[in-house]
Structures are given as C-alpha cells and as structure tokens.
N, C-alpha and C. Protein backbone atom coordinates (compact mmCIF):
# COMPACT_ATOMS: atom_id res chain seq x y z
N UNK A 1 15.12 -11.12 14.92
CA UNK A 1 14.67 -10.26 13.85
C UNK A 1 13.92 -9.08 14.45
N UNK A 2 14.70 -8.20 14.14
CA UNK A 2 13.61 -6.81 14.42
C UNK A 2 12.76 -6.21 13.24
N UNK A 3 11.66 -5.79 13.64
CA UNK A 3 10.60 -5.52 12.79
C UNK A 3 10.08 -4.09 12.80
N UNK A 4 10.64 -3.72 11.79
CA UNK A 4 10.18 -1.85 12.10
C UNK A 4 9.30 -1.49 11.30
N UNK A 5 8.56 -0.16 11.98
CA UNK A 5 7.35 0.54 11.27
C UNK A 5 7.84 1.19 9.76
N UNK A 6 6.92 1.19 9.44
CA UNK A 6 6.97 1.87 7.90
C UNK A 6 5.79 2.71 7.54
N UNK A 7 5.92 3.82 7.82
CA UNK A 7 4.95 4.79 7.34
C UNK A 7 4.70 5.17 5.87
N UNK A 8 4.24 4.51 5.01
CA UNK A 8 4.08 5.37 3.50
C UNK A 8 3.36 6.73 3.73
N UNK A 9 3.63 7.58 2.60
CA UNK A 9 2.94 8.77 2.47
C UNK A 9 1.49 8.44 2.38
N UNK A 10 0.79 9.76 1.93
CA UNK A 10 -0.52 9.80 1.68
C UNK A 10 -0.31 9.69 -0.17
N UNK A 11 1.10 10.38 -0.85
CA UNK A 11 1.09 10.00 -2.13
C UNK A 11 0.86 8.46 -2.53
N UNK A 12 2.06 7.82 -2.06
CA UNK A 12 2.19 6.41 -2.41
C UNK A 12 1.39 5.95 -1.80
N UNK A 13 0.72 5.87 -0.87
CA UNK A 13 -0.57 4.84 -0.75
C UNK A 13 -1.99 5.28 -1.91
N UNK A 14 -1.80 6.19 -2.01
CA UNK A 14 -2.63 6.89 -3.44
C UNK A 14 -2.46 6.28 -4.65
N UNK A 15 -1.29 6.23 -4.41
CA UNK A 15 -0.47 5.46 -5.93
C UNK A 15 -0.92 4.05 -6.29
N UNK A 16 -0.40 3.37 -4.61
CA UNK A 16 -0.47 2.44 -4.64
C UNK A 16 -2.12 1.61 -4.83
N UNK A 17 -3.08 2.32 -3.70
CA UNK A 17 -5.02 1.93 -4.60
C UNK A 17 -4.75 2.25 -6.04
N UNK A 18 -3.95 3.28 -6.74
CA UNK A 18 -4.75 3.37 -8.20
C UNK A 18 -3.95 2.24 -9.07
N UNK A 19 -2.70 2.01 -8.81
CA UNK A 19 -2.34 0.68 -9.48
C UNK A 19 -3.22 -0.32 -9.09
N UNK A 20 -3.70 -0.86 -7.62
CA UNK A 20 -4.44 -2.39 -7.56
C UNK A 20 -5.73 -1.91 -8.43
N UNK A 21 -6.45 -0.71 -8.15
CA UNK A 21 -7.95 -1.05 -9.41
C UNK A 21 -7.28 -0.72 -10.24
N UNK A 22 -6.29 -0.33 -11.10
CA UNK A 22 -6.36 0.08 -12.85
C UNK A 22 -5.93 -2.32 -12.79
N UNK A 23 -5.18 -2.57 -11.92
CA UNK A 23 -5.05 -3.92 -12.06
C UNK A 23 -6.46 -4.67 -12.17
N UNK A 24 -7.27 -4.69 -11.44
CA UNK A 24 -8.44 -5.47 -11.03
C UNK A 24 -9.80 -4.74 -12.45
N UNK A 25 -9.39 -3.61 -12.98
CA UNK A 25 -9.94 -3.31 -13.71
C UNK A 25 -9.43 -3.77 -14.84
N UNK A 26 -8.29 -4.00 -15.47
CA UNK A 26 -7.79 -4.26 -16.66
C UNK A 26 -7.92 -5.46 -16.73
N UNK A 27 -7.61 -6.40 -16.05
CA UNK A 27 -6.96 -7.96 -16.00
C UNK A 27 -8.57 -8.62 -16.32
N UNK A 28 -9.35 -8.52 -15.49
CA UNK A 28 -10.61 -8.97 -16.06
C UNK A 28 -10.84 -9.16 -17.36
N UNK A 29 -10.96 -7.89 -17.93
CA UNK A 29 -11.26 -7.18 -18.87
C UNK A 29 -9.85 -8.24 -20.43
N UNK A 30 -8.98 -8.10 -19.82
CA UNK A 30 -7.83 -9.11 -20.41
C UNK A 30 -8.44 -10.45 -20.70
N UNK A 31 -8.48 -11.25 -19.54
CA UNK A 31 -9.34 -12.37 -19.24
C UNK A 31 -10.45 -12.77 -19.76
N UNK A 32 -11.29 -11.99 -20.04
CA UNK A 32 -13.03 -11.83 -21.32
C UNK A 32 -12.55 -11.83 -22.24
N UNK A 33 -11.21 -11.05 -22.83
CA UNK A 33 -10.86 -11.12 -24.38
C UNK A 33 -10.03 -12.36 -24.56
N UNK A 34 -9.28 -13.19 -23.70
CA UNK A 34 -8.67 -14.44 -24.20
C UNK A 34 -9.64 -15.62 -24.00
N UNK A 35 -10.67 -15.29 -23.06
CA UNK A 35 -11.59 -16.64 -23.24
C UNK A 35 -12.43 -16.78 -24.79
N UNK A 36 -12.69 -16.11 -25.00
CA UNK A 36 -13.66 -15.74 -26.49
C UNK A 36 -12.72 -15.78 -27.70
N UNK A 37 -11.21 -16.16 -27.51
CA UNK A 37 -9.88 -16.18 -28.44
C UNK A 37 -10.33 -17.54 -29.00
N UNK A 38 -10.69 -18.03 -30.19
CA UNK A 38 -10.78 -18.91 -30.47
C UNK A 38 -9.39 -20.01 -30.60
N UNK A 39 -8.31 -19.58 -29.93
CA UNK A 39 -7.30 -20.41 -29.48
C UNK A 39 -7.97 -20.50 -28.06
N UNK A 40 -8.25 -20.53 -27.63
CA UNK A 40 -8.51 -21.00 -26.01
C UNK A 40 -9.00 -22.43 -25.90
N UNK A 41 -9.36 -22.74 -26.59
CA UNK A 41 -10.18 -24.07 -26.71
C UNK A 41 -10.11 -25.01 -27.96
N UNK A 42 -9.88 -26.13 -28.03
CA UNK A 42 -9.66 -26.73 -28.72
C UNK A 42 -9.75 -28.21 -28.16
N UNK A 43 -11.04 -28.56 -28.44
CA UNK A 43 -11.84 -29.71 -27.26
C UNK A 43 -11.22 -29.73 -25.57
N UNK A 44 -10.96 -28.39 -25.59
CA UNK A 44 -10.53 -28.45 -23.93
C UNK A 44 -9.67 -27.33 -23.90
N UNK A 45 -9.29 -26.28 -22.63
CA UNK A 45 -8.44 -25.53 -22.57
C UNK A 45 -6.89 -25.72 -23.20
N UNK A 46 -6.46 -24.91 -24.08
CA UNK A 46 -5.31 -24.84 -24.29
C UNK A 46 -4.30 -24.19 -23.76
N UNK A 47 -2.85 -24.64 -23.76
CA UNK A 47 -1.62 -23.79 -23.13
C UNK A 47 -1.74 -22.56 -23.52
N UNK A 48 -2.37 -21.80 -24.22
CA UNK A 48 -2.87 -20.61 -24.50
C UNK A 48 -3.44 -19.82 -23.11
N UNK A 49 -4.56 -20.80 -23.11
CA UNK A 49 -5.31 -20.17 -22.24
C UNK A 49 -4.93 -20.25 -20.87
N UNK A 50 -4.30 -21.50 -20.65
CA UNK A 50 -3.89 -21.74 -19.43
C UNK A 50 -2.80 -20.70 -18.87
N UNK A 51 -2.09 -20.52 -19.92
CA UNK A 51 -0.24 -19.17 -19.85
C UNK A 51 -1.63 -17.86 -19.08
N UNK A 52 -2.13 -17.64 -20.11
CA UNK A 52 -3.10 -16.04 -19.77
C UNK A 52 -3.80 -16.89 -18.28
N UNK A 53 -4.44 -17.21 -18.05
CA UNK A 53 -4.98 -17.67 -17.15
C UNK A 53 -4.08 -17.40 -15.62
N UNK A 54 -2.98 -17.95 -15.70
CA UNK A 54 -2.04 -18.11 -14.52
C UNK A 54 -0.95 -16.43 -14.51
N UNK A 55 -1.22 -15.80 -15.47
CA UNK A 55 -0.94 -14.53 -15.94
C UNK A 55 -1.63 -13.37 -15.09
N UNK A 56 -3.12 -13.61 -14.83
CA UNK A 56 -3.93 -12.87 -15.10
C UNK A 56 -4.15 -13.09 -13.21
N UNK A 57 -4.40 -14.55 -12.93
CA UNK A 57 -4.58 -14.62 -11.53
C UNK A 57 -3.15 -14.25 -10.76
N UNK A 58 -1.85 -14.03 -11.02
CA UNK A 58 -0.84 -13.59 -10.59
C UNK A 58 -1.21 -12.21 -10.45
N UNK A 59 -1.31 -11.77 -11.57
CA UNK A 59 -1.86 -9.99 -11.37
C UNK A 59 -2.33 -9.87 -10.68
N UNK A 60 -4.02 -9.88 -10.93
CA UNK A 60 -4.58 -10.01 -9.53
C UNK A 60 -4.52 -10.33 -8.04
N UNK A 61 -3.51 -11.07 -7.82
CA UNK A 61 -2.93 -11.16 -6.72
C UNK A 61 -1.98 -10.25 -5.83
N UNK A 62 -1.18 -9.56 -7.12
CA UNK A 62 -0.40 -8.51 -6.76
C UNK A 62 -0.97 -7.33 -6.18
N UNK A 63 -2.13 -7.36 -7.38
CA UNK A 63 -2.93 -5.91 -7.52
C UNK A 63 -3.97 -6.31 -5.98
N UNK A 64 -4.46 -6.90 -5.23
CA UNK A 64 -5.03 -7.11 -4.18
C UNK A 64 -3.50 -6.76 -3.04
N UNK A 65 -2.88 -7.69 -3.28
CA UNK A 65 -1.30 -7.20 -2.16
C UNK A 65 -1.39 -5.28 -1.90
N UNK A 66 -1.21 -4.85 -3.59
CA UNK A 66 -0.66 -3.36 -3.42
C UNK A 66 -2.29 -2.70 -2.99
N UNK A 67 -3.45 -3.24 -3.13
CA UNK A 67 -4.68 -2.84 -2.71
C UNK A 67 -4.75 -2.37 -0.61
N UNK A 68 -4.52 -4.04 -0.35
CA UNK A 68 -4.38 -3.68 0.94
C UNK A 68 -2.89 -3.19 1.66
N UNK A 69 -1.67 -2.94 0.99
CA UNK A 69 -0.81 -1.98 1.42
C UNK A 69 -1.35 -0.17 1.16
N UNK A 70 -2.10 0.00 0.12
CA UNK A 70 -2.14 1.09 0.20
C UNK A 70 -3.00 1.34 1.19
N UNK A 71 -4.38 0.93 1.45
CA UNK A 71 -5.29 1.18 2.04
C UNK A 71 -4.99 1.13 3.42
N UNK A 72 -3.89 0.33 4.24
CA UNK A 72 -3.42 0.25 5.54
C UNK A 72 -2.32 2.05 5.31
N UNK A 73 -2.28 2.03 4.33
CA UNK A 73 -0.97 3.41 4.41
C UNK A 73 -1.93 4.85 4.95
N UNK A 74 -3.01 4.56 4.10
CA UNK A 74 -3.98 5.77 4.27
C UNK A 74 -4.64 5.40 5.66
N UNK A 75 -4.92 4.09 5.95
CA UNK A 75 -6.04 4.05 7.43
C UNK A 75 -4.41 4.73 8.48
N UNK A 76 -3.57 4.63 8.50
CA UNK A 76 -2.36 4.62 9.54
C UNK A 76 -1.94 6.21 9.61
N UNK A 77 -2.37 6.43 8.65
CA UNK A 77 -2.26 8.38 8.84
C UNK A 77 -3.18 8.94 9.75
C-alpha cells in the first residue's frame, strides 16, 4: 500500500473547523433540548432518548474527525 500526501487548501480546512464547531456547537445544544423532552424518560431512559443520544455522540465524533483534519490542513501550510 502506498500512502500519499494530501495537501487541503487554506479554504477547505477553513471549511472544514467551521463545520466541526457549528457541529460541537449545535449538537449539545440538540442534546439539552431532548433531555428536558418529557419523552426521554419514563421511569428510565427511553428509545427516544437513547436514538438522539447515539445520534448526537456520532455527530460529535464526526465533527471532532473534520475538527482535527482541518486544523492539520492549516498547521501543514
């Protein structure tokens, strides 16, 4: 397997930080409004909460991925 460099621009790594915080900023913010959903609970977490839950930590996961791709795009310039 050969493994080659990949230079992103200075756009798309731009791009790419403002998608991971509008992510890390929204999803939270998502997350506060389905816990306080009075479907969330019902003597214990519901498949409600659990769907948003596994929703929300996927995002965040992404949005950290495209966080440190952008930020290696801009340190590599």
């Amino acid at each position: 397997m050969i493994l080659a460099s990949v230079m992103l621009s200075r756009r798309a790594s731009l791009f790419l930080l403002a998608v991971a915080v509008w992510n890390w900023v929204i999803w939270p913010t998502f997350l506060r409004n389905v816990w306080a959903d009075d479907r969330s609970f019902d003597g214990g977490p519901t498949a409600f909460l659990l769907v948003h839950l596994v929703l929300v930590v996927v995002s965040l996961l992404i949005g950290g991925a495209l966080g440190v791709l952008g930020w290696r795009g801009l340190r590599a310039r």
